[in-house]
PDB file of N, CA and C in Angstrom:
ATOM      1  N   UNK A   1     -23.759 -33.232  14.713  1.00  0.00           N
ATOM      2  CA  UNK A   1     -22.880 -34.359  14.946  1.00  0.00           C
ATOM      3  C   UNK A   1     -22.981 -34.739  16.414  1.00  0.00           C
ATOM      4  N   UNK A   2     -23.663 -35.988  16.672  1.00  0.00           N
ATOM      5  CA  UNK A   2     -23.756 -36.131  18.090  1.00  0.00           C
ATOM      6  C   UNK A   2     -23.242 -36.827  18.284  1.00  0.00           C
ATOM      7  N   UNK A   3     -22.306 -37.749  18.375  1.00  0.00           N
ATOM      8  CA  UNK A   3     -21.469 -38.677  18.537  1.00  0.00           C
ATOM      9  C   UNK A   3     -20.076 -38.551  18.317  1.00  0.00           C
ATOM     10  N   UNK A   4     -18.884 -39.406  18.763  1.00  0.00           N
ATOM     11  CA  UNK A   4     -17.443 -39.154  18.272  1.00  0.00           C
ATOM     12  C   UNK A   4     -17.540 -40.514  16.773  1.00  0.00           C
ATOM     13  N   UNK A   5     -18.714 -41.777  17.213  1.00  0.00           N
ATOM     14  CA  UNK A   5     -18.641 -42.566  16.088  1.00  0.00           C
ATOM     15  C   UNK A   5     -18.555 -41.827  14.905  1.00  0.00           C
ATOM     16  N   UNK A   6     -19.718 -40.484  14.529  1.00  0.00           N
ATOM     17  CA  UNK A   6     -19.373 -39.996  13.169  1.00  0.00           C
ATOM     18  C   UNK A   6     -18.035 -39.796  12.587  1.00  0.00           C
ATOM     19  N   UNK A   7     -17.384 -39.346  13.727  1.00  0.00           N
ATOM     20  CA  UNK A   7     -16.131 -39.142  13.074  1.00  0.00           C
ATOM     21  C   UNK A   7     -15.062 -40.096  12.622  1.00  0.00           C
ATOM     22  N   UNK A   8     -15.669 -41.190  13.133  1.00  0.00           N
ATOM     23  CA  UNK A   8     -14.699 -42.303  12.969  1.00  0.00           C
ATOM     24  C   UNK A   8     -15.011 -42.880  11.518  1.00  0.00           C
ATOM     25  N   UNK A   9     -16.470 -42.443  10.986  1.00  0.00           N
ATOM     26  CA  UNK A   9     -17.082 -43.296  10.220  1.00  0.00           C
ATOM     27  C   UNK A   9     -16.598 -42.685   8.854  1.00  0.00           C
ATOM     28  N   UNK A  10     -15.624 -41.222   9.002  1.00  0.00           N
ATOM     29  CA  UNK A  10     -15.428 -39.940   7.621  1.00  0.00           C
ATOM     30  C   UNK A  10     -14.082 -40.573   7.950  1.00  0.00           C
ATOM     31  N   UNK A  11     -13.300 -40.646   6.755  1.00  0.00           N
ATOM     32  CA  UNK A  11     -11.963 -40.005   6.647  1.00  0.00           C
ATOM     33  C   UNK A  11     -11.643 -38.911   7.093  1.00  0.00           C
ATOM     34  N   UNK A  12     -10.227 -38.399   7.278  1.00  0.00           N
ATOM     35  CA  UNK A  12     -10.005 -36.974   7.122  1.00  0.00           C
ATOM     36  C   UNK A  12     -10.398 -36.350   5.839  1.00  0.00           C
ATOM     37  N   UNK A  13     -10.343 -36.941   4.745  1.00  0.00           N
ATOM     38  CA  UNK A  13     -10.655 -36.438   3.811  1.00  0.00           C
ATOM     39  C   UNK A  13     -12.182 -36.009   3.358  1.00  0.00           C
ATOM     40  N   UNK A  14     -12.627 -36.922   3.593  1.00  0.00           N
ATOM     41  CA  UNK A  14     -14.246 -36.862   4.080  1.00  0.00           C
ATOM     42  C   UNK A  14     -14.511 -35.003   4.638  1.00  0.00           C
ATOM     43  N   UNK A  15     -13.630 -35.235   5.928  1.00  0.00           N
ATOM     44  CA  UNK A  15     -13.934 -34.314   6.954  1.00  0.00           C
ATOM     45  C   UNK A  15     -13.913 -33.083   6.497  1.00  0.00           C
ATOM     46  N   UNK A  16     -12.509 -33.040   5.412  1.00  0.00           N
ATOM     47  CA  UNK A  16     -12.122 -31.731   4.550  1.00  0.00           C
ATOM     48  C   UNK A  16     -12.907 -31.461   3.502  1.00  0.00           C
ATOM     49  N   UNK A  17     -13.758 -32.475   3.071  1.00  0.00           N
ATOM     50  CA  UNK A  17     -14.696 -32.073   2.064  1.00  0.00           C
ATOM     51  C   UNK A  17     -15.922 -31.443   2.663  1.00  0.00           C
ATOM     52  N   UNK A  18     -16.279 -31.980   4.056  1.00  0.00           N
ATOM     53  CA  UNK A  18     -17.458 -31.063   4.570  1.00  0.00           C
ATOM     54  C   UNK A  18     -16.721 -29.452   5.380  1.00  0.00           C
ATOM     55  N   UNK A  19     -16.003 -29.596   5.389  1.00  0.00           N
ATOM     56  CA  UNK A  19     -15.145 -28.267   5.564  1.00  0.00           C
ATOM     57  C   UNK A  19     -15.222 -27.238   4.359  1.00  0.00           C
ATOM     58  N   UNK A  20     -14.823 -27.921   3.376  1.00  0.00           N
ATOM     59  CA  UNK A  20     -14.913 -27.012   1.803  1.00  0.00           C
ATOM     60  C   UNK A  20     -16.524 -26.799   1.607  1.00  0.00           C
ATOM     61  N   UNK A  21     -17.060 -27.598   2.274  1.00  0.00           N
ATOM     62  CA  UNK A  21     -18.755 -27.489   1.612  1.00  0.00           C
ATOM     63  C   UNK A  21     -19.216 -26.243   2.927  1.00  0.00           C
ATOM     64  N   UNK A  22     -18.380 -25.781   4.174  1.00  0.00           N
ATOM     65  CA  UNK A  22     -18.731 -24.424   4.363  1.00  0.00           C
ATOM     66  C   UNK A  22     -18.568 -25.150   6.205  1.00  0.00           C
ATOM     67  N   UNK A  23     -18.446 -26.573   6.418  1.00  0.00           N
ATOM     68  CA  UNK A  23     -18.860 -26.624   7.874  1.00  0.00           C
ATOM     69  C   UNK A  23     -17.506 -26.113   8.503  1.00  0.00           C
ATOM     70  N   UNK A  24     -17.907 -25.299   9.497  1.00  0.00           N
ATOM     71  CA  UNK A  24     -17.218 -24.386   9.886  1.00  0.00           C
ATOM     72  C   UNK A  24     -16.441 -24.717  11.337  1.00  0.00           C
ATOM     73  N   UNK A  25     -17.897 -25.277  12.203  1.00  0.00           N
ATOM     74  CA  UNK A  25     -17.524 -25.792  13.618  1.00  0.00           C
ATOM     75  C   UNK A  25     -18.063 -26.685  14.023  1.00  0.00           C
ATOM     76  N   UNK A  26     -17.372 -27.721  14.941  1.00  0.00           N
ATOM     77  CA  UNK A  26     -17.978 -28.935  15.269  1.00  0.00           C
ATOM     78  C   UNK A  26     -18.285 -28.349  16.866  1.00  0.00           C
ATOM     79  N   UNK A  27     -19.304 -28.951  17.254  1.00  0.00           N
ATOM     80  CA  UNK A  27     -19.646 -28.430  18.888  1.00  0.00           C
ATOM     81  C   UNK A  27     -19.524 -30.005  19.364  1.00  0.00           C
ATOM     82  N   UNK A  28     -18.556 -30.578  19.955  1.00  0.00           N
ATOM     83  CA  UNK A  28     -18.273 -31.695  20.578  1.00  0.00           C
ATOM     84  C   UNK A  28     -19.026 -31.638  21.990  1.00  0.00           C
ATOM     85  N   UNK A  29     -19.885 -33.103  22.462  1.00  0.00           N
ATOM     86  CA  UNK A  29     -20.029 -32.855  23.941  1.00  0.00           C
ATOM     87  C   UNK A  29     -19.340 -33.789  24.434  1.00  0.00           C
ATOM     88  N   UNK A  30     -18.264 -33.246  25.037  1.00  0.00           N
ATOM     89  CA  UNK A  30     -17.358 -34.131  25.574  1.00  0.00           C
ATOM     90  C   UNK A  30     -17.587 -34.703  27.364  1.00  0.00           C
ATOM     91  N   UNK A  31     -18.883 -33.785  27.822  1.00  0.00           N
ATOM     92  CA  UNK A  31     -19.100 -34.278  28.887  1.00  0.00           C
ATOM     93  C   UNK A  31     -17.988 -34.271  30.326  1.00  0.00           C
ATOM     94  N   UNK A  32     -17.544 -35.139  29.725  1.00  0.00           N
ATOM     95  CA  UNK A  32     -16.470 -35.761  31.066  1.00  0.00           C
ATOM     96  C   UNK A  32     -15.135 -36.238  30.508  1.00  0.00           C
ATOM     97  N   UNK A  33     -14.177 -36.302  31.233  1.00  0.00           N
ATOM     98  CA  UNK A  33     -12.856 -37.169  30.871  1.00  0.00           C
ATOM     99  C   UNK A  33     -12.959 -38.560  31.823  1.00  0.00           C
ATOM    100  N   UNK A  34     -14.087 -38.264  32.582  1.00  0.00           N
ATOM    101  CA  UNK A  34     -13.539 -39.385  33.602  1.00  0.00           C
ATOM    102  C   UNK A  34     -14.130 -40.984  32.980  1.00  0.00           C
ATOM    103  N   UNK A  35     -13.236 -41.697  32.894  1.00  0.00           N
ATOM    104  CA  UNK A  35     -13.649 -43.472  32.641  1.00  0.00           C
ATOM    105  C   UNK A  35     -15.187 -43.899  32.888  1.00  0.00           C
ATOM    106  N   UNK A  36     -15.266 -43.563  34.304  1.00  0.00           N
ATOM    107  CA  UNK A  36     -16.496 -44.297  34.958  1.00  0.00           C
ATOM    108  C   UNK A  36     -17.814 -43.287  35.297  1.00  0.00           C
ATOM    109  N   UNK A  37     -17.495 -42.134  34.826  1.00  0.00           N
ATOM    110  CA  UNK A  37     -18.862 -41.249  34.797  1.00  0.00           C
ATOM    111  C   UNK A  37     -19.410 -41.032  33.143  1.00  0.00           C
ATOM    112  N   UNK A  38     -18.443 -41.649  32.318  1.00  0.00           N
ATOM    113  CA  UNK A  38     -18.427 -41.984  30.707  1.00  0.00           C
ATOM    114  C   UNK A  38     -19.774 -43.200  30.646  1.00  0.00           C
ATOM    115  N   UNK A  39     -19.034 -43.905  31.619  1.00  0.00           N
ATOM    116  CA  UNK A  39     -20.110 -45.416  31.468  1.00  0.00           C
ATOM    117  C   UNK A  39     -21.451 -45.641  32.211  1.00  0.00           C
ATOM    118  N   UNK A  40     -21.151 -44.434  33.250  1.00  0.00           N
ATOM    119  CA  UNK A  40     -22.377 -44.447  33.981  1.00  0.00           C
ATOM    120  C   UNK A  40     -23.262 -43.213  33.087  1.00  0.00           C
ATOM    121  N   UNK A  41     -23.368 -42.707  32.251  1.00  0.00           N
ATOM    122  CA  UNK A  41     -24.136 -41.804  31.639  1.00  0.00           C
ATOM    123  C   UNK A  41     -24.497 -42.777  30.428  1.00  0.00           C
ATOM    124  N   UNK A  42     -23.561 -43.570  30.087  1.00  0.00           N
ATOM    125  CA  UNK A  42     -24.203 -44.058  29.105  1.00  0.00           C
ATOM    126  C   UNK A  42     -23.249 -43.396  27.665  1.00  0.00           C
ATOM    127  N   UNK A  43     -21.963 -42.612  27.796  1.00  0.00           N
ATOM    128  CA  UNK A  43     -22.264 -41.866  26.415  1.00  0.00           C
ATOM    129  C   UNK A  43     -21.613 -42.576  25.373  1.00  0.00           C
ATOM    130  N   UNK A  44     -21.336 -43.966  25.768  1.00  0.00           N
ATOM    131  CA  UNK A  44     -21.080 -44.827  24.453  1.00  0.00           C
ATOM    132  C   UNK A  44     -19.943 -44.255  23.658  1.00  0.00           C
ATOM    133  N   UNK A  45     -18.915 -43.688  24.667  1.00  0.00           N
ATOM    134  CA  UNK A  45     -17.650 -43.622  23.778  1.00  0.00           C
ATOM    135  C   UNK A  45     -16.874 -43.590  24.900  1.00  0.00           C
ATOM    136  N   UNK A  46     -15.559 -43.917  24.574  1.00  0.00           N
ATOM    137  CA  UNK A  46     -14.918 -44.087  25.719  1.00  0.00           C
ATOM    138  C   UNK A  46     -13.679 -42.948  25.918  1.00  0.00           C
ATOM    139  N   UNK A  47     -12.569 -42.266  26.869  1.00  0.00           N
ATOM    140  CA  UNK A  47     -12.110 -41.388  27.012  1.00  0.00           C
ATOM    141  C   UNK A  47     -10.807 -41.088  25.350  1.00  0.00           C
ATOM    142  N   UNK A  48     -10.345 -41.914  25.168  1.00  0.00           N
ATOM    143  CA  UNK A  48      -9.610 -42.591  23.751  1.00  0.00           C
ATOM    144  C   UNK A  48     -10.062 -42.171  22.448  1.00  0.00           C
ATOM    145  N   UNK A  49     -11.330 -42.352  22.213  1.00  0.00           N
ATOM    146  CA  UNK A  49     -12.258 -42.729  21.346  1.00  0.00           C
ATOM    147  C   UNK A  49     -12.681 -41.011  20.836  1.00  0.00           C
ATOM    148  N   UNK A  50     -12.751 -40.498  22.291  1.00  0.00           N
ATOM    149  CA  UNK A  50     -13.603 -38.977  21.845  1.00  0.00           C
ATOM    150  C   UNK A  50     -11.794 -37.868  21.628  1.00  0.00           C
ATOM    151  N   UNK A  51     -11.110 -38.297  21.994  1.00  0.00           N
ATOM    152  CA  UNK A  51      -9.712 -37.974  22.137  1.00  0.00           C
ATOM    153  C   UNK A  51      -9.543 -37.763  20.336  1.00  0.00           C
ATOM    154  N   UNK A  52      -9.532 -39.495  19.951  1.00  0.00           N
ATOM    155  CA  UNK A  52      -8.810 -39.737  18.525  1.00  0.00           C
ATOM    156  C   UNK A  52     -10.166 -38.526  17.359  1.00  0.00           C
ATOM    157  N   UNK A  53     -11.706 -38.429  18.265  1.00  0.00           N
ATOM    158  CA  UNK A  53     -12.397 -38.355  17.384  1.00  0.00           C
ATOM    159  C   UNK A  53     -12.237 -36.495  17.264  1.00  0.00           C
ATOM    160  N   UNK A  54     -11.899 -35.979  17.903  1.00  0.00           N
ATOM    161  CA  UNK A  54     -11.580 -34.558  18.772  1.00  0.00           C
ATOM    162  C   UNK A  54     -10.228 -34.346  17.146  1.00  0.00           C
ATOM    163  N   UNK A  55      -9.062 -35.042  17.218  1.00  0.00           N
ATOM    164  CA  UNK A  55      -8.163 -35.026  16.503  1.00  0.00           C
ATOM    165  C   UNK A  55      -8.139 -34.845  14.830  1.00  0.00           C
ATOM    166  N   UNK A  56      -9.073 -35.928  14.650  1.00  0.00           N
ATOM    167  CA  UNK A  56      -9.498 -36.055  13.167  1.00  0.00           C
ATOM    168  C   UNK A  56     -10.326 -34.702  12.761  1.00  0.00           C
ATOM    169  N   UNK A  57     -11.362 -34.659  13.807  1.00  0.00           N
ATOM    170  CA  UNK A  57     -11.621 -33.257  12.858  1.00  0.00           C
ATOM    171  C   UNK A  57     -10.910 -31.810  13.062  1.00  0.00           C
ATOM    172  N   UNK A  58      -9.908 -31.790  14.002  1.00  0.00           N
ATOM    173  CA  UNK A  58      -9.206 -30.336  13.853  1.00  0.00           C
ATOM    174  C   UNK A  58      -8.277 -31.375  12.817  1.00  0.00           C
ATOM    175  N   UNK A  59      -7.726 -32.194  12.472  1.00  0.00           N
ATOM    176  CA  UNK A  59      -6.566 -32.414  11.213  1.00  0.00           C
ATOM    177  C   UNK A  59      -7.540 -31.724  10.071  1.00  0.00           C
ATOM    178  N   UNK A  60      -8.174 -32.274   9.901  1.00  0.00           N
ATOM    179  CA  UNK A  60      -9.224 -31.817   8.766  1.00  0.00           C
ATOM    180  C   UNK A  60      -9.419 -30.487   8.680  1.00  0.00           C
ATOM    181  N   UNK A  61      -8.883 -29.703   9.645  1.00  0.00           N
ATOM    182  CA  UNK A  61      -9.311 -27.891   9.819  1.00  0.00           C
ATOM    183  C   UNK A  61     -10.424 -27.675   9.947  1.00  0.00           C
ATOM    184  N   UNK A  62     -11.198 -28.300  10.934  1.00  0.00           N
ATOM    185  CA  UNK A  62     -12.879 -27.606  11.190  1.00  0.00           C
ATOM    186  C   UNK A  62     -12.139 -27.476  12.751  1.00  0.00           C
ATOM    187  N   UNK A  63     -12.931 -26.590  12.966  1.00  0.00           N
ATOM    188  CA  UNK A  63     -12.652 -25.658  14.600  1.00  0.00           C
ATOM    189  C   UNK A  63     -13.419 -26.729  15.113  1.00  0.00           C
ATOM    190  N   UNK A  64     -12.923 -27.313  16.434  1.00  0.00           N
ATOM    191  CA  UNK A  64     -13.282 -27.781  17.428  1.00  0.00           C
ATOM    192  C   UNK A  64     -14.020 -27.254  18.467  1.00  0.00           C
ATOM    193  N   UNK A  65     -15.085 -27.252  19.451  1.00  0.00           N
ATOM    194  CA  UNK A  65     -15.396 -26.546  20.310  1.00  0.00           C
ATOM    195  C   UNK A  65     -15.942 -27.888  20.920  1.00  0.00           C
ATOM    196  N   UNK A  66     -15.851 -28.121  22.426  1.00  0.00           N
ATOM    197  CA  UNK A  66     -15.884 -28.866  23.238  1.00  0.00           C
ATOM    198  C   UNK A  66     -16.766 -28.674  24.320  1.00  0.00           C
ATOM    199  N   UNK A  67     -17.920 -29.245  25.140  1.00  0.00           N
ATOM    200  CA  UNK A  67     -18.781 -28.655  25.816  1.00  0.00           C
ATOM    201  C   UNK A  67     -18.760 -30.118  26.803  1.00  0.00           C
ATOM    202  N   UNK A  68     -18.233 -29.517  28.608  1.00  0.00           N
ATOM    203  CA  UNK A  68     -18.500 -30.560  29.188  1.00  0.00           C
ATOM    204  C   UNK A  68     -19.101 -29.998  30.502  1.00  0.00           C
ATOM    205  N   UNK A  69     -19.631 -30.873  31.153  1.00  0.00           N
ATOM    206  CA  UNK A  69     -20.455 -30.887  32.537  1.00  0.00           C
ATOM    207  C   UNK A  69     -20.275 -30.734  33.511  1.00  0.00           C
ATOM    208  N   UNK A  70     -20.461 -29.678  34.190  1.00  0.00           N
ATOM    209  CA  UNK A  70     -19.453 -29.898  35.700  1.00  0.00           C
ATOM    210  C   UNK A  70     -20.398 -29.842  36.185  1.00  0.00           C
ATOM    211  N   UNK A  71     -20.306 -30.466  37.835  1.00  0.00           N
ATOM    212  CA  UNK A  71     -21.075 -30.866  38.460  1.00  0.00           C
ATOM    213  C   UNK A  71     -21.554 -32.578  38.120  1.00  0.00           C
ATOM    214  N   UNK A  72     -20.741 -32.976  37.397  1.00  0.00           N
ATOM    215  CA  UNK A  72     -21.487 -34.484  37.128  1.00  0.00           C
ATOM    216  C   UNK A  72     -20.913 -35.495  38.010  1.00  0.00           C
ATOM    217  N   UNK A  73     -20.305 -35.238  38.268  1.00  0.00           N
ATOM    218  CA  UNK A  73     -19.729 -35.986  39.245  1.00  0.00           C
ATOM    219  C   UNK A  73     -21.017 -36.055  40.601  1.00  0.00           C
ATOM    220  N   UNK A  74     -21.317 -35.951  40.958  1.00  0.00           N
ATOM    221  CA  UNK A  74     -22.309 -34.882  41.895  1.00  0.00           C
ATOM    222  C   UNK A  74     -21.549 -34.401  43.397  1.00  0.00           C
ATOM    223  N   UNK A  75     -21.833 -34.821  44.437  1.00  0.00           N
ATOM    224  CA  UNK A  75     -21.926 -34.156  45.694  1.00  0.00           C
ATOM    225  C   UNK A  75     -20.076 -34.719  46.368  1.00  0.00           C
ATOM    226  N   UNK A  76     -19.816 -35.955  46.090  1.00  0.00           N
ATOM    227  CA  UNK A  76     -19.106 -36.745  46.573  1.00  0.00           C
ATOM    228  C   UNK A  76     -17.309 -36.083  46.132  1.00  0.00           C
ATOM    229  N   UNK A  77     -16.969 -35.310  47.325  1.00  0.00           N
ATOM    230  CA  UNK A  77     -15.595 -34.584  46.862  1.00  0.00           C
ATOM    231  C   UNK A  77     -14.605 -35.157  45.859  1.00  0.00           C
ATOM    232  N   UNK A  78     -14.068 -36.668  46.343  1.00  0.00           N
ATOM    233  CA  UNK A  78     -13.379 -37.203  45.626  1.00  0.00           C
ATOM    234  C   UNK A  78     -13.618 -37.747  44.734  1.00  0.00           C
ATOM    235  N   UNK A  79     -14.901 -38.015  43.942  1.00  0.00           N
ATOM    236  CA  UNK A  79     -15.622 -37.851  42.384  1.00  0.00           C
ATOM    237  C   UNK A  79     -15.469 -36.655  41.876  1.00  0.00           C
ATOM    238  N   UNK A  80     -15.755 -35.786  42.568  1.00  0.00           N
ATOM    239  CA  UNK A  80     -15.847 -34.293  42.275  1.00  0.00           C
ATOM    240  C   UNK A  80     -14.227 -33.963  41.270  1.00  0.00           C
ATOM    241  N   UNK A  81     -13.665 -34.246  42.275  1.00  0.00           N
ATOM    242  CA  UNK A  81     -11.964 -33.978  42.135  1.00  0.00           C
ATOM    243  C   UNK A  81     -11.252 -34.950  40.622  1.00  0.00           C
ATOM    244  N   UNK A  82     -12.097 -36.299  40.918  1.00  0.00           N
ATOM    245  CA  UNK A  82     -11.285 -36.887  39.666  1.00  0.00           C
ATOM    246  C   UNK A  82     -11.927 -36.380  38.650  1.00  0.00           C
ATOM    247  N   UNK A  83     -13.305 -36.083  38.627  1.00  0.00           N
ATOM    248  CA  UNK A  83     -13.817 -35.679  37.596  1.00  0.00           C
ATOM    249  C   UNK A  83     -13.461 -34.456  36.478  1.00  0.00           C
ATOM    250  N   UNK A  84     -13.129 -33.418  37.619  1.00  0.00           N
ATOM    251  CA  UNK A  84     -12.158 -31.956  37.024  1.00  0.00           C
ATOM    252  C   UNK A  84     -11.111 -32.235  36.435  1.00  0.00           C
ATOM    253  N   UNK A  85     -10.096 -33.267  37.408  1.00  0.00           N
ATOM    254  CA  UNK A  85      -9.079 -33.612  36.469  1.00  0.00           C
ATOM    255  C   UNK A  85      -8.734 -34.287  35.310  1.00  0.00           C
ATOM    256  N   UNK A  86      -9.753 -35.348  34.974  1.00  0.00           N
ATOM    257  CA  UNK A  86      -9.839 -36.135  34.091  1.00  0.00           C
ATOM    258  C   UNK A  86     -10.075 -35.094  32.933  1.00  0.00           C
ATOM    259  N   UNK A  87     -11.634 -34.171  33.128  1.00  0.00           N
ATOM    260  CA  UNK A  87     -11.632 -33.637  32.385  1.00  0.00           C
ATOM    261  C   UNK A  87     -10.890 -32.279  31.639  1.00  0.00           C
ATOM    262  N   UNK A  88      -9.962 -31.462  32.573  1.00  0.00           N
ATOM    263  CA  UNK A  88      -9.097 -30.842  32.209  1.00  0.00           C
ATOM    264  C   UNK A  88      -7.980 -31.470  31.507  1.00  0.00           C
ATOM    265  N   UNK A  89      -7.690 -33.123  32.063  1.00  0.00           N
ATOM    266  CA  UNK A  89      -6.834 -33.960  30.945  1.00  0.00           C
ATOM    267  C   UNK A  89      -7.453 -34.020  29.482  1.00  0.00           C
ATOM    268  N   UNK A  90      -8.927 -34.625  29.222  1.00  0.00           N
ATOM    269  CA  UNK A  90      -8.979 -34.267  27.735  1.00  0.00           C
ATOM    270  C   UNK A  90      -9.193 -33.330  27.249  1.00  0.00           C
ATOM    271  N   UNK A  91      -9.531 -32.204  27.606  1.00  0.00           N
ATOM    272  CA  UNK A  91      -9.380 -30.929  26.980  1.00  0.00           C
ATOM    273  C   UNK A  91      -7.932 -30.434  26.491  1.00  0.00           C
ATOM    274  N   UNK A  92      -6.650 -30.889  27.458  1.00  0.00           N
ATOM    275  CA  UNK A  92      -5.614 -30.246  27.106  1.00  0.00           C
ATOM    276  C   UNK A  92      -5.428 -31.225  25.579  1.00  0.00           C
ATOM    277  N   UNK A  93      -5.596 -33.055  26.273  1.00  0.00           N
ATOM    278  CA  UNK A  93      -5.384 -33.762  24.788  1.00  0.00           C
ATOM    279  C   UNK A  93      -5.992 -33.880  23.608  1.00  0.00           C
ATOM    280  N   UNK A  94      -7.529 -32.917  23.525  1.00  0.00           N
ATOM    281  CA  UNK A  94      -8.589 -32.799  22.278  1.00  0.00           C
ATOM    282  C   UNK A  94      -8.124 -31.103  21.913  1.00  0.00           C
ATOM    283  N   UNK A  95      -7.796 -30.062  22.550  1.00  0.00           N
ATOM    284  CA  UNK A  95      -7.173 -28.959  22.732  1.00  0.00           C
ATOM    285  C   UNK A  95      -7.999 -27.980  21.620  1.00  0.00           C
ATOM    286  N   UNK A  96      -9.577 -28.279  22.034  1.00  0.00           N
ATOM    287  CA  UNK A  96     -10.644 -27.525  21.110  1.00  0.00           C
ATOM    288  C   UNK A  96     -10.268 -25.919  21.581  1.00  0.00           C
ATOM    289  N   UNK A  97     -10.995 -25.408  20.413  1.00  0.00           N
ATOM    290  CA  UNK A  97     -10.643 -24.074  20.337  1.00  0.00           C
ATOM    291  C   UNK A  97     -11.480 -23.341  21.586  1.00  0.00           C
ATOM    292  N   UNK A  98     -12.506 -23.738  22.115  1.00  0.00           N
ATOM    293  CA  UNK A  98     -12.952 -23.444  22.958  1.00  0.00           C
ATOM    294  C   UNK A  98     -13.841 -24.305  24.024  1.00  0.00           C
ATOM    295  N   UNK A  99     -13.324 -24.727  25.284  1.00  0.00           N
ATOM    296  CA  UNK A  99     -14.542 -25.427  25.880  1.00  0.00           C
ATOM    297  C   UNK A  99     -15.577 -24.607  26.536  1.00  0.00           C
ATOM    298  N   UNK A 100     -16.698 -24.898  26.256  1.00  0.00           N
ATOM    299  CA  UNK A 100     -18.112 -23.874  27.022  1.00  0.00           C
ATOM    300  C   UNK A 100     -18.041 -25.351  28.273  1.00  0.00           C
ATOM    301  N   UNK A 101     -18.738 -24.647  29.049  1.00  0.00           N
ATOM    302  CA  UNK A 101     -18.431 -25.385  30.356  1.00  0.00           C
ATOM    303  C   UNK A 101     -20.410 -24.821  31.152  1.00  0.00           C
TER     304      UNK A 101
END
């Protein structure tokens, strides 16, 4: 599942049927929380979007696991800084069972 669109594209119910068919864990790359390092990568979803898509599949009961980037921000402190925070904001609001970092 490389995208948050898939998830938009299943029902929950959908979601619970690939749950019953054995899928166990979703590995989300959530990258970043931040707005403008979202758009400068390109990842075609926006902070909202991977939030609502994060939601639907723990309703559905598939384990969440979340994988984002540090260092993307790059060198520039106060990128640096919004970037951590943004992204410690969607982690608390997607609240996957585990972020690998």
């Amino acid at each position: 599942m490389e995208t948050p669109n898939l998830f938009f594209r299943k029902s929950v119910e959908e979601l619970k049927e690939l749950k019953e068919r054995k899928l166990g864990i979703v590995y989300f790359g959530v990258e970043t929380g931040d707005e403008e390092l979202l758009k400068k990568i390109q990842k075609g979803a926006t902070y909202e979007q991977m939030v609502q898509a994060g939601r639907r599949v723990k309703e559905a009961g598939i384990t969440l696991s979340a994988t984002v980037l540090l260092g993307l921000a790059g060198v520039d402190p106060e990128k640096a800084r919004q970037h951590a925070q943004e992204t410690a904001r969607i982690l608390s609001d997607i609240d996957p069972i585990s972020p690998a970092l």
